[in-house]
N, C-alpha and C. Protein backbone atom coordinates (compact mmCIF):
# COMPACT_ATOMS: atom_id res chain seq x y z
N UNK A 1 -35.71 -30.69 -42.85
CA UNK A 1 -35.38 -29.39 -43.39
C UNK A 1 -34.75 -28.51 -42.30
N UNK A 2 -34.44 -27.14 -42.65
CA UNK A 2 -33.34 -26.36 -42.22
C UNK A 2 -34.12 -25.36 -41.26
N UNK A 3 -34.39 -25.52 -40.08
CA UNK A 3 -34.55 -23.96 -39.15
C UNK A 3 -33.98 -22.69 -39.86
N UNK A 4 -34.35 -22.23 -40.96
CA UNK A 4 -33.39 -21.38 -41.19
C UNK A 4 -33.39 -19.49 -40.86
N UNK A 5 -34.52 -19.60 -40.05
CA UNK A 5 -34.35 -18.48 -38.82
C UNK A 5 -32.94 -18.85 -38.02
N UNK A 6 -33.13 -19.79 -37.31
CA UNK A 6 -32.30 -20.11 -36.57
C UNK A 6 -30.90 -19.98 -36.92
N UNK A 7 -30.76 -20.88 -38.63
CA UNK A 7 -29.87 -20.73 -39.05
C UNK A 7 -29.09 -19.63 -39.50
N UNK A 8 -29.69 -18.74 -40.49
CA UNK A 8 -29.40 -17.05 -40.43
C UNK A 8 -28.92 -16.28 -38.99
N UNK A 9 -29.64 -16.59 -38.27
CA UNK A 9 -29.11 -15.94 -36.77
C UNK A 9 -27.78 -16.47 -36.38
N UNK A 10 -27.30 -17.56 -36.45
CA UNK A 10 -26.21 -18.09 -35.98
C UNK A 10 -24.95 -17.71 -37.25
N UNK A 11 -25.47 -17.68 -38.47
CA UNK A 11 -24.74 -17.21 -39.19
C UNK A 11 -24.29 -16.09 -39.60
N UNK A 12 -25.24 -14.87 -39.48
CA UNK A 12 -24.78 -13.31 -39.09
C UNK A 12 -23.89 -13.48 -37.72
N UNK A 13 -24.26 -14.23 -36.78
CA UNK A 13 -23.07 -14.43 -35.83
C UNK A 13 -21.76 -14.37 -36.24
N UNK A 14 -21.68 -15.53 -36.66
CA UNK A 14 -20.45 -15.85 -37.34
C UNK A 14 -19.83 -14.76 -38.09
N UNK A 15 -20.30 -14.33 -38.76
CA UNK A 15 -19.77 -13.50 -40.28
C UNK A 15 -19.50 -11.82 -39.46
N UNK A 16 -20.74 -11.87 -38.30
CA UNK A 16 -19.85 -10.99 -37.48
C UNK A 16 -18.23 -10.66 -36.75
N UNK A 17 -18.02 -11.88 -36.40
CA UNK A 17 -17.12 -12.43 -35.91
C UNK A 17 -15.87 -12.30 -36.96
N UNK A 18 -16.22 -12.96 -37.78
CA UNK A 18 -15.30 -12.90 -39.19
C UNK A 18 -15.06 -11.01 -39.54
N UNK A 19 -16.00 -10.13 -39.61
CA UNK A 19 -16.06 -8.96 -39.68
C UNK A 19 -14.88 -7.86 -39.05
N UNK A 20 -14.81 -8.39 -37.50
CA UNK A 20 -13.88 -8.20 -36.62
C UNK A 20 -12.66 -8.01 -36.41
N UNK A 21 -12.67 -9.55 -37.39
CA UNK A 21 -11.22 -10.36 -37.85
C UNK A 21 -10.77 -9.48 -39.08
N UNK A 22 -11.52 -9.07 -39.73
CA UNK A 22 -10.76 -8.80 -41.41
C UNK A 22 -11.85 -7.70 -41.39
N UNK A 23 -11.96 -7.02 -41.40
CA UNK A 23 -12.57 -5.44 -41.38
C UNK A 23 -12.60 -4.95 -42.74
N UNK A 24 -11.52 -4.79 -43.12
CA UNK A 24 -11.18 -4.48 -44.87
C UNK A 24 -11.82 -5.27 -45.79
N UNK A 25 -11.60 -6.67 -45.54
CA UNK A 25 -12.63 -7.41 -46.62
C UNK A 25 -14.28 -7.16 -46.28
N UNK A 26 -14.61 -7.06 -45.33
CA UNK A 26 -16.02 -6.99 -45.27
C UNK A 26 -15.91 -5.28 -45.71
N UNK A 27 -15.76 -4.90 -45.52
CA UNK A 27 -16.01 -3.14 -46.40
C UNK A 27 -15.75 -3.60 -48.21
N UNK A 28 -14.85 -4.22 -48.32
CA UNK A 28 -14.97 -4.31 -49.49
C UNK A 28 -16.09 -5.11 -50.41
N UNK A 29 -16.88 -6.75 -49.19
CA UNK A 29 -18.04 -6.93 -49.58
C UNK A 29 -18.78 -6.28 -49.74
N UNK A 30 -19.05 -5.30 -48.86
CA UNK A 30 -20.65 -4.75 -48.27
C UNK A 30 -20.31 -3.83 -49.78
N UNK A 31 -18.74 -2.74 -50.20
CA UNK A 31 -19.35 -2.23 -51.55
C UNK A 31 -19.71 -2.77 -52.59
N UNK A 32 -18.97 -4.09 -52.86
CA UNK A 32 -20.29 -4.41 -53.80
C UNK A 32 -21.42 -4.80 -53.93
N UNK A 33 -21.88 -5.63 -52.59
CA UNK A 33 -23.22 -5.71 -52.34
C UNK A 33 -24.09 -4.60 -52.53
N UNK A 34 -23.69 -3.50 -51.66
CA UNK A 34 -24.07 -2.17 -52.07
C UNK A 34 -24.39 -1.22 -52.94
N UNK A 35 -23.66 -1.64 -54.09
CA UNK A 35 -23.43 -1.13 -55.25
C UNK A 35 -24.99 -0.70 -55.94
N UNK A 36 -25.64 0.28 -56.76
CA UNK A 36 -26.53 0.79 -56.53
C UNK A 36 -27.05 0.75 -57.64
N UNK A 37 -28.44 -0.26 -57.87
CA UNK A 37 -29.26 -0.83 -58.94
C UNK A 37 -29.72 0.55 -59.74
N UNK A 38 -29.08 0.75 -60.90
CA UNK A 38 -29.81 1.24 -61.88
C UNK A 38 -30.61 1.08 -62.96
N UNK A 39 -30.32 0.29 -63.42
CA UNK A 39 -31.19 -0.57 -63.96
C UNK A 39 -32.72 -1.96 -63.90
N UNK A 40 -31.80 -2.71 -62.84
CA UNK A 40 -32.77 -3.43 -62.31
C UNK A 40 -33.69 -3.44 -61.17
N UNK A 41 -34.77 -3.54 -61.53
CA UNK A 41 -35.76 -3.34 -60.45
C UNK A 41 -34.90 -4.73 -59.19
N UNK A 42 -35.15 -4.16 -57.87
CA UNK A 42 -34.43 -4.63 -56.55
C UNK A 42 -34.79 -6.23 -56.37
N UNK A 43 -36.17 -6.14 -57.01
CA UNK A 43 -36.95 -7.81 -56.79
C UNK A 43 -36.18 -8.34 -57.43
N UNK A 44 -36.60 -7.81 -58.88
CA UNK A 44 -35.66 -9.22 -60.29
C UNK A 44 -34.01 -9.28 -59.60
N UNK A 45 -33.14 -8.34 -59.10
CA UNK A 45 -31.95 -7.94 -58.66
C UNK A 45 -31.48 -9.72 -57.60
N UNK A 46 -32.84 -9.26 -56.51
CA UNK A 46 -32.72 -10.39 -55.98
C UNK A 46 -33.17 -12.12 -56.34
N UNK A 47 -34.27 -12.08 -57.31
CA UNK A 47 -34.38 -13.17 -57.81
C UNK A 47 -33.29 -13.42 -58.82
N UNK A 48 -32.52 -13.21 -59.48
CA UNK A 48 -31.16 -13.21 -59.62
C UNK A 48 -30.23 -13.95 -58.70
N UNK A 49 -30.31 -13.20 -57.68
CA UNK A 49 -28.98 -13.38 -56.90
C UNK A 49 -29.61 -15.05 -55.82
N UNK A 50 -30.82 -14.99 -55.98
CA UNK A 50 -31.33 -16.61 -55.52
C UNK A 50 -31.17 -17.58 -56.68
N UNK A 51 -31.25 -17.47 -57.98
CA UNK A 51 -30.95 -18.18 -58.74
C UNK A 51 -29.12 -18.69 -59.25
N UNK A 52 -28.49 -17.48 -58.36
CA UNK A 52 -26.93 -17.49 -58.51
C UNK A 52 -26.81 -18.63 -56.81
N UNK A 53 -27.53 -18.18 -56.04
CA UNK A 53 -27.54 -18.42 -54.67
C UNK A 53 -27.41 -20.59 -54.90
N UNK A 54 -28.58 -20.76 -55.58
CA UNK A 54 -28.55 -22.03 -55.70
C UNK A 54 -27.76 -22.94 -56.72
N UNK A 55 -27.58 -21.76 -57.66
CA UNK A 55 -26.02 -22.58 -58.19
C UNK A 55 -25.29 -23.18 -57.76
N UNK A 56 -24.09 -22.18 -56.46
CA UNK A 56 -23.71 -21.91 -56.05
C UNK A 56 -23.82 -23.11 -54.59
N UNK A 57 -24.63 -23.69 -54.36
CA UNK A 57 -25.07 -23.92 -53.04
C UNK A 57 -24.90 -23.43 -51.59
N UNK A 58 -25.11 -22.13 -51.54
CA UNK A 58 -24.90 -21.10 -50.71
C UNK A 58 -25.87 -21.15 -49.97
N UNK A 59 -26.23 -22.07 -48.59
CA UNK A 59 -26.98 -21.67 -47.75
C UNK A 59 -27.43 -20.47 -47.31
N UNK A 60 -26.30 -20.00 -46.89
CA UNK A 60 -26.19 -18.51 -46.44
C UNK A 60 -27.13 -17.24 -47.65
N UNK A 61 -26.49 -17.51 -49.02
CA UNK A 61 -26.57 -16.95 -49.75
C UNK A 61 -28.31 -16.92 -49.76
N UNK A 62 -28.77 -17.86 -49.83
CA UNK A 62 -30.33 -18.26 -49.71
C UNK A 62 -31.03 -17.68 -48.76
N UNK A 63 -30.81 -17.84 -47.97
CA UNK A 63 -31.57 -17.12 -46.36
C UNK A 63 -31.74 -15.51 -46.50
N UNK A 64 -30.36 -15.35 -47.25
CA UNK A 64 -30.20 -13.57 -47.38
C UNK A 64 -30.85 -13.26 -48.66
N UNK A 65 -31.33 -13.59 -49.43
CA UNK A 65 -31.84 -12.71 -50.52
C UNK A 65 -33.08 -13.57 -51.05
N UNK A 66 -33.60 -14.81 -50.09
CA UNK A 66 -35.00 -15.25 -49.55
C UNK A 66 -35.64 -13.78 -49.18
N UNK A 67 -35.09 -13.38 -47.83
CA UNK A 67 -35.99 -12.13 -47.64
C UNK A 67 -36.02 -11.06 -47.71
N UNK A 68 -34.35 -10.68 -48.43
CA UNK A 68 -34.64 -9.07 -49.47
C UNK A 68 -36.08 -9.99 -50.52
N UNK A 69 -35.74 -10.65 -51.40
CA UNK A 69 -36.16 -10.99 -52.74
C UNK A 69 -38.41 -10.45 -51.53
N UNK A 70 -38.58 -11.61 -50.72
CA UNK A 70 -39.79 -11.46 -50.20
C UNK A 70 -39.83 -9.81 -50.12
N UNK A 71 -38.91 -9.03 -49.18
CA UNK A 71 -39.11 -7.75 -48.62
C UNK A 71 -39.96 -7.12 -49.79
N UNK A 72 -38.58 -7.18 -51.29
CA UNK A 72 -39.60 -6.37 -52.46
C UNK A 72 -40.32 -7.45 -53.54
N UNK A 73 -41.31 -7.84 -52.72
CA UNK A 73 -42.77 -8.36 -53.41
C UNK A 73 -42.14 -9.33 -54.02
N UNK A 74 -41.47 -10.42 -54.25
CA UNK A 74 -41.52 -11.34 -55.07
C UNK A 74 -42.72 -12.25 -54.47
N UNK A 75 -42.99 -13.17 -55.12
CA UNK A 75 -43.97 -14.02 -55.17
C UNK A 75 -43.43 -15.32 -55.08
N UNK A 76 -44.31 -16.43 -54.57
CA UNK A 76 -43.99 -17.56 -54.67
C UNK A 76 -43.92 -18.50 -56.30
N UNK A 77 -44.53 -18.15 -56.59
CA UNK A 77 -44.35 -17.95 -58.44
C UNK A 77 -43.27 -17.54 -59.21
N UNK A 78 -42.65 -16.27 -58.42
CA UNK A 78 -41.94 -15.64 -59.24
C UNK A 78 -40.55 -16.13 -58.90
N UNK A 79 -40.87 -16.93 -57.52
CA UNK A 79 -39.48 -17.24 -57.24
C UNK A 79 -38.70 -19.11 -57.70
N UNK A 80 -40.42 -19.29 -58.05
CA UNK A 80 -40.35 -20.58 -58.60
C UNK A 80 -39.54 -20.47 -59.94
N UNK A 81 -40.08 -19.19 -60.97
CA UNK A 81 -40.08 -19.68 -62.54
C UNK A 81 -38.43 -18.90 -62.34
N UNK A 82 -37.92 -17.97 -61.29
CA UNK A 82 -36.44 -18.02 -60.93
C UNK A 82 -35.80 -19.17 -61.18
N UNK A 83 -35.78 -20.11 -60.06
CA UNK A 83 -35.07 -21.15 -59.20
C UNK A 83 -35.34 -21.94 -61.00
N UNK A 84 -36.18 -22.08 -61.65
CA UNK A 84 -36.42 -23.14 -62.78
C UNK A 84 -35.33 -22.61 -64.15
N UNK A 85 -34.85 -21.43 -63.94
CA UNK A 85 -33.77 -20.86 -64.93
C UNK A 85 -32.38 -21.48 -63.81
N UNK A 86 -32.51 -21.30 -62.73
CA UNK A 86 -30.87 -22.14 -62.50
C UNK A 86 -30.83 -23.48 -62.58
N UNK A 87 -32.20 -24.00 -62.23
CA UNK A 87 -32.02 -25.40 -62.38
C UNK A 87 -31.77 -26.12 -63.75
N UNK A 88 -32.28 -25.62 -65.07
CA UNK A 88 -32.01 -25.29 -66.66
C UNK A 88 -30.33 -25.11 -66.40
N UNK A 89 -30.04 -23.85 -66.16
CA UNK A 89 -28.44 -23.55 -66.68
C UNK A 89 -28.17 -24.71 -65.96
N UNK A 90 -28.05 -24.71 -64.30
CA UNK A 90 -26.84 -25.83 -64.26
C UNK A 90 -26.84 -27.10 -64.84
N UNK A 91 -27.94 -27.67 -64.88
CA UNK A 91 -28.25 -28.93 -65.95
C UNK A 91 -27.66 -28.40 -67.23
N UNK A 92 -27.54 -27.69 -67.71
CA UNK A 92 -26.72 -27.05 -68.95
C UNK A 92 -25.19 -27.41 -68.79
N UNK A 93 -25.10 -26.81 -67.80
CA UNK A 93 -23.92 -26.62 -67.41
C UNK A 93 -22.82 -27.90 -66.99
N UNK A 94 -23.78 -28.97 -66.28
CA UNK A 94 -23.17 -30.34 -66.23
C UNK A 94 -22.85 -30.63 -67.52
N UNK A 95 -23.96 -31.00 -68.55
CA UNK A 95 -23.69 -31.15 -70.10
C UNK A 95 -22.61 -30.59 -70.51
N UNK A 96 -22.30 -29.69 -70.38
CA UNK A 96 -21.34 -28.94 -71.19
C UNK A 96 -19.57 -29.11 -70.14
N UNK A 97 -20.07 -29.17 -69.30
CA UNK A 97 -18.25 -29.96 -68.76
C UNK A 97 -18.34 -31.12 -68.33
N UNK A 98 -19.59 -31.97 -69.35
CA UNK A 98 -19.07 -33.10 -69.34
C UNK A 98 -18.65 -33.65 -70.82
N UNK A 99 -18.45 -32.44 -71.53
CA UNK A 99 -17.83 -32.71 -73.00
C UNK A 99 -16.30 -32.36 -72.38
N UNK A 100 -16.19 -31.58 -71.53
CA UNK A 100 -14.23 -31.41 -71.19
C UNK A 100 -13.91 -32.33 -70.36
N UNK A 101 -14.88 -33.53 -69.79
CA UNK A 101 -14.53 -34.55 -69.22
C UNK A 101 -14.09 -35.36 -70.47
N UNK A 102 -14.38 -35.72 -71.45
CA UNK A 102 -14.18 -36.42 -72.58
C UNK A 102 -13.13 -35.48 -73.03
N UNK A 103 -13.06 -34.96 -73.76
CA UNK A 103 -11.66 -33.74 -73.79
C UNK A 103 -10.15 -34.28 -72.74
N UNK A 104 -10.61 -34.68 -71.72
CA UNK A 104 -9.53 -34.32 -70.62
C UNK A 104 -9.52 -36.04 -70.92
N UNK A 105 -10.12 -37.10 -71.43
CA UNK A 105 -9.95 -38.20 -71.89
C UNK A 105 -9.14 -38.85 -72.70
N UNK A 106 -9.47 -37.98 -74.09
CA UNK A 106 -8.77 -37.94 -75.46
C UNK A 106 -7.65 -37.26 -75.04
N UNK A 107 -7.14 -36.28 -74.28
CA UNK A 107 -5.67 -36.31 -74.33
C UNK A 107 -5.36 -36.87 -73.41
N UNK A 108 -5.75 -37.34 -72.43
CA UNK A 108 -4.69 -38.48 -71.76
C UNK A 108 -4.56 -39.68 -72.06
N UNK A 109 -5.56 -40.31 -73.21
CA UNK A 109 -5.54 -41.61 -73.38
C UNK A 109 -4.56 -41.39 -74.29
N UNK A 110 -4.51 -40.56 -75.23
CA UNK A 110 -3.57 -40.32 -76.37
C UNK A 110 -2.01 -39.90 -75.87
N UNK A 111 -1.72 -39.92 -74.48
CA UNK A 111 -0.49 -39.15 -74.43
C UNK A 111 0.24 -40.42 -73.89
C-alpha cells in the first residue's frame, strides 16, 4: 500500500510547482473548489467528492478529501456505505457501455 502522507506531500509539491507555471488555471480551480456549500452539509460534500474521487481513480483526489471528509466527522462507516454507492454506479456504469460496445458492433459489422 501507498505512504500516502508521504505521498500528498510530494504531491502538493508538485501541483505547487504546476501553480507557478499556470497561475490562472489554479485561481480558476481553487474557485470552484471554493465555491460555497449551501446546501450540503461539508461532510456529505466531501463524501461525495471521495465517491467521485474513486471513480475517477484520482489518487490525489483521495488523499485530499480523505482528510477534509475525516476533518468534518465522517466516520469509517460513513465512508464505507460512500465508497459502496461508487462502487454500485461504476459497476452500473461498465454495464451500460458495454451495451455501446455491442452498438459500436452492429454498425460496423453491418457496414
Amino acid at each position: 500500500m501507498m505512504n500516502w502522507n508521504q505521498y500528498f506531500a510530494s504531491l502538493m509539491g508538485r501541483v505547487g510547482e504546476f501553480a507557478r507555471l499556470a497561475p490562472e488555471t489554479m485561481r480558476g480551480l481553487n474557485t470552484i473548489g471554493s465555491a460555497p456549500a449551501r446546501h450540503l452539509d461539508p461532510k456529505i460534500h466531501e463524501l461525495i467528492a471521495l465517491s467521485v474521487a474513486v471513480t475517477t481513480r484520482c489518487d490525489g483526489c483521495i488523499a485530499a478529501h480523505v482528510q477534509a471528509a475525516l476533518k468534518h466527522g465522517a466516520t469509517r462507516e460513513e465512508i464505507a456505505e460512500a465508497l459502496g454507492v461508487a462502487i454500485a454506479l461504476n459497476a452500473g456504469a461498465a454495464l451500460i457501455y458495454s451495451s455501446r460496445v455491442f452498438d459500436a458492433v452492429s454498425a460496423f459489422d453491418n457496414a
